[in-house]
PDB file of N, CA and C in Angstrom:
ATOM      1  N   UNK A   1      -8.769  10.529  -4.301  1.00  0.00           N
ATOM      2  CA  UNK A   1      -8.319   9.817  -5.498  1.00  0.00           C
ATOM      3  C   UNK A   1      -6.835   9.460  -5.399  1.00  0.00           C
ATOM      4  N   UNK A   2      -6.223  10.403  -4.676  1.00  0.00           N
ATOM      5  CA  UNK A   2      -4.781  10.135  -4.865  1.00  0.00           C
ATOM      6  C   UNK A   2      -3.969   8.917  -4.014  1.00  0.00           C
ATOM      7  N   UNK A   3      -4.932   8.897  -2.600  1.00  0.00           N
ATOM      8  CA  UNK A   3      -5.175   7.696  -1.577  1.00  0.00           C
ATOM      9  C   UNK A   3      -5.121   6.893  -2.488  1.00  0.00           C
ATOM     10  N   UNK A   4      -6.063   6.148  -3.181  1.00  0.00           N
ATOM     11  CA  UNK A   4      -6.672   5.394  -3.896  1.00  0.00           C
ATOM     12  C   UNK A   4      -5.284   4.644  -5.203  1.00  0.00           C
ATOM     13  N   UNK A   5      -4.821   5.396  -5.446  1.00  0.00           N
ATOM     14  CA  UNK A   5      -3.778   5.355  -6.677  1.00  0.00           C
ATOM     15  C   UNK A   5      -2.866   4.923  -5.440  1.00  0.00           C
ATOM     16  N   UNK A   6      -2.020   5.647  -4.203  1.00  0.00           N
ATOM     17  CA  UNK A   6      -1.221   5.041  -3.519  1.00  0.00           C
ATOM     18  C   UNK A   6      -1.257   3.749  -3.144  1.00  0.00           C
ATOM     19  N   UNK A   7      -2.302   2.883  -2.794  1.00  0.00           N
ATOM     20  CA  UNK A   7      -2.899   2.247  -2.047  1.00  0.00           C
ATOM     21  C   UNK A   7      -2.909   1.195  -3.493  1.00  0.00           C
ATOM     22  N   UNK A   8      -3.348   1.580  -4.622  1.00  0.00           N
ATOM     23  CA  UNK A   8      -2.958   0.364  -5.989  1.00  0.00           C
ATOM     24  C   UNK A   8      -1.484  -0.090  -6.138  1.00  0.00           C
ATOM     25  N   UNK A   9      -0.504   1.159  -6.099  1.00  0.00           N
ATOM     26  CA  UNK A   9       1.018   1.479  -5.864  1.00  0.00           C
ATOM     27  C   UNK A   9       1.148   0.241  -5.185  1.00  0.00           C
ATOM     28  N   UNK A  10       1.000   0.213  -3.537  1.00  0.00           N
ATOM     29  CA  UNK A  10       1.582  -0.281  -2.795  1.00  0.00           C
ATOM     30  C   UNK A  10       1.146  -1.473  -2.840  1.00  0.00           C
ATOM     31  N   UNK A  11       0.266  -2.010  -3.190  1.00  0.00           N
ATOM     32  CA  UNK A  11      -0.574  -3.641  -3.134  1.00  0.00           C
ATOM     33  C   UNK A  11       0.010  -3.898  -4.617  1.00  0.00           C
ATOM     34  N   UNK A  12       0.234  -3.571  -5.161  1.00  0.00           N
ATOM     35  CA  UNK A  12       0.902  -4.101  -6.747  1.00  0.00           C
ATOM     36  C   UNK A  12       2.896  -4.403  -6.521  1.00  0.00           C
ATOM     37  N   UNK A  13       3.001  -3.489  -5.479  1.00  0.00           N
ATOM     38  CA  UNK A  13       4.491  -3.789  -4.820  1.00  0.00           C
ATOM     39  C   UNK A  13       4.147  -5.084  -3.917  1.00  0.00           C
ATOM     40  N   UNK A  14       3.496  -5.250  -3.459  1.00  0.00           N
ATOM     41  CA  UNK A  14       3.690  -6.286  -2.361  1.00  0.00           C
ATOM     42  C   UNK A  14       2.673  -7.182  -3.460  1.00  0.00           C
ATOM     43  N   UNK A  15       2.322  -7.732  -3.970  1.00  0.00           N
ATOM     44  CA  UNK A  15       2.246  -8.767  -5.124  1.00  0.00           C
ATOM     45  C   UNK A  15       3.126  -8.770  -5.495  1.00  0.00           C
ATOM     46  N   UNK A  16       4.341  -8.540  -6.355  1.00  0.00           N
ATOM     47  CA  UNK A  16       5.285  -8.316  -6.801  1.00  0.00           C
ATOM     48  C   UNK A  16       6.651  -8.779  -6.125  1.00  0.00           C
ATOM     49  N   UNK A  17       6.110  -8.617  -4.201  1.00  0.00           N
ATOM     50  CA  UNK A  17       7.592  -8.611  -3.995  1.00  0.00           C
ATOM     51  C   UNK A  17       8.076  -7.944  -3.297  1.00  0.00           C
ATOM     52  N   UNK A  18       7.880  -6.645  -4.022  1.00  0.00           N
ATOM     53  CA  UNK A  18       9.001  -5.176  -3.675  1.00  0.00           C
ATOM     54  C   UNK A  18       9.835  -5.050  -2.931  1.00  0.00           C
ATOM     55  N   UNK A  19       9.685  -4.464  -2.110  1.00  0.00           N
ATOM     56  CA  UNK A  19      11.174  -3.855  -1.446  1.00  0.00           C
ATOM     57  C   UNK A  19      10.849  -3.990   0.038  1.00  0.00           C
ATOM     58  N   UNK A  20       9.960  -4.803   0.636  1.00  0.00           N
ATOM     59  CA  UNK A  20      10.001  -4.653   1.865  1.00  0.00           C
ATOM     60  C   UNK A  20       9.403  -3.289   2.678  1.00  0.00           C
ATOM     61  N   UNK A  21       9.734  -2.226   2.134  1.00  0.00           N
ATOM     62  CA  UNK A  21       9.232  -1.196   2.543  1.00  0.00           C
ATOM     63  C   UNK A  21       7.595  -1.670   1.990  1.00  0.00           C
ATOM     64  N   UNK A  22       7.730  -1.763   0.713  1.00  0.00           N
ATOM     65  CA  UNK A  22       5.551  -1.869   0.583  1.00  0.00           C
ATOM     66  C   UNK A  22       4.935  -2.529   1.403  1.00  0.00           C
ATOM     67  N   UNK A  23       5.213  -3.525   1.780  1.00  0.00           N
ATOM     68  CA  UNK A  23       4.131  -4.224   2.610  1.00  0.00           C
ATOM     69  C   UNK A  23       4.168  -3.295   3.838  1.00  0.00           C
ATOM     70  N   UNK A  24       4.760  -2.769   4.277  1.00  0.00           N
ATOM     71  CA  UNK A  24       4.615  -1.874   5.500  1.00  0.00           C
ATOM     72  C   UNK A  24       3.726  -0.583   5.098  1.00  0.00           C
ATOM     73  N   UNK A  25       3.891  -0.225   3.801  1.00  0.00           N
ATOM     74  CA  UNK A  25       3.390   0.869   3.505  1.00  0.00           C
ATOM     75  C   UNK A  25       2.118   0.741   3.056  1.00  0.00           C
ATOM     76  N   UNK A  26       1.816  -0.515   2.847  1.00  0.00           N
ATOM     77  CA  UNK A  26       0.216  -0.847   2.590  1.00  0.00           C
ATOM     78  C   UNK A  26      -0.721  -1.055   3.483  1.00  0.00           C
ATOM     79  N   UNK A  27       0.077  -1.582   4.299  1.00  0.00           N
ATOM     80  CA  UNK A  27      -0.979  -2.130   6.153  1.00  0.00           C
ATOM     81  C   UNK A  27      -0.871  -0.226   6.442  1.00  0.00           C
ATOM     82  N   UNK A  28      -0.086   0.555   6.554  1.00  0.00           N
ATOM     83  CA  UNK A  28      -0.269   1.613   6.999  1.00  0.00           C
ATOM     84  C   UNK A  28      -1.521   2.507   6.084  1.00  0.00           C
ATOM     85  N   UNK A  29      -1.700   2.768   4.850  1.00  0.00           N
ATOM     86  CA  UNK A  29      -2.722   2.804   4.297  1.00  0.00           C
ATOM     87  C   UNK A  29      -3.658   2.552   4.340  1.00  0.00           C
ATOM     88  N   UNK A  30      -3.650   1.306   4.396  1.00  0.00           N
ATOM     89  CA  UNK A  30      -4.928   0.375   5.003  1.00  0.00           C
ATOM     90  C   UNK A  30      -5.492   0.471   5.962  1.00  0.00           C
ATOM     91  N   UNK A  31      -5.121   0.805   7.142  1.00  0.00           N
ATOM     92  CA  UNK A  31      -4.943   1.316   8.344  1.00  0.00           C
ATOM     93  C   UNK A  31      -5.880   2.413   8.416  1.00  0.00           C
ATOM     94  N   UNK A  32      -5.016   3.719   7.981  1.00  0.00           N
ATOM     95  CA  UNK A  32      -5.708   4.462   7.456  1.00  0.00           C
ATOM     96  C   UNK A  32      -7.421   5.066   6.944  1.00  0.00           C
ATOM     97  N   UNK A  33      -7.190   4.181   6.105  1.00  0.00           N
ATOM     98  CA  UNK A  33      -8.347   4.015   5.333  1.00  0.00           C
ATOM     99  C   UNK A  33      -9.350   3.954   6.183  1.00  0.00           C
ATOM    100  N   UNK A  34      -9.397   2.807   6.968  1.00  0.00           N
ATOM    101  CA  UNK A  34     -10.008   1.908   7.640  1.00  0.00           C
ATOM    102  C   UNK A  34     -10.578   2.473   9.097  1.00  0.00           C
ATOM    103  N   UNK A  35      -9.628   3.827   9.547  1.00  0.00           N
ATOM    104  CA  UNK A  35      -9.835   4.727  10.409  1.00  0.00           C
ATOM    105  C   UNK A  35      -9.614   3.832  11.790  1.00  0.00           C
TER     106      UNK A  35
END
């Protein structure tokens, strides 16, 4: 669940914009996920 909430976090930053760090931190999640 907590994956899940990070992974909303970081895709709502990179819609948004953010800081450059999210989009990195979302493909890595994603990644992740994805095994």
């Amino acid at each position: 669940m907590a994956s899940f909430l990070l992974e909303e976090q970081a895709r709502e930053m990179v819609r948004s914009g953010g800081i450059g760090l999210s989009e990195s931190l979302y493909e890595a999640l994603r990644d992740r996920r994805d095994g």
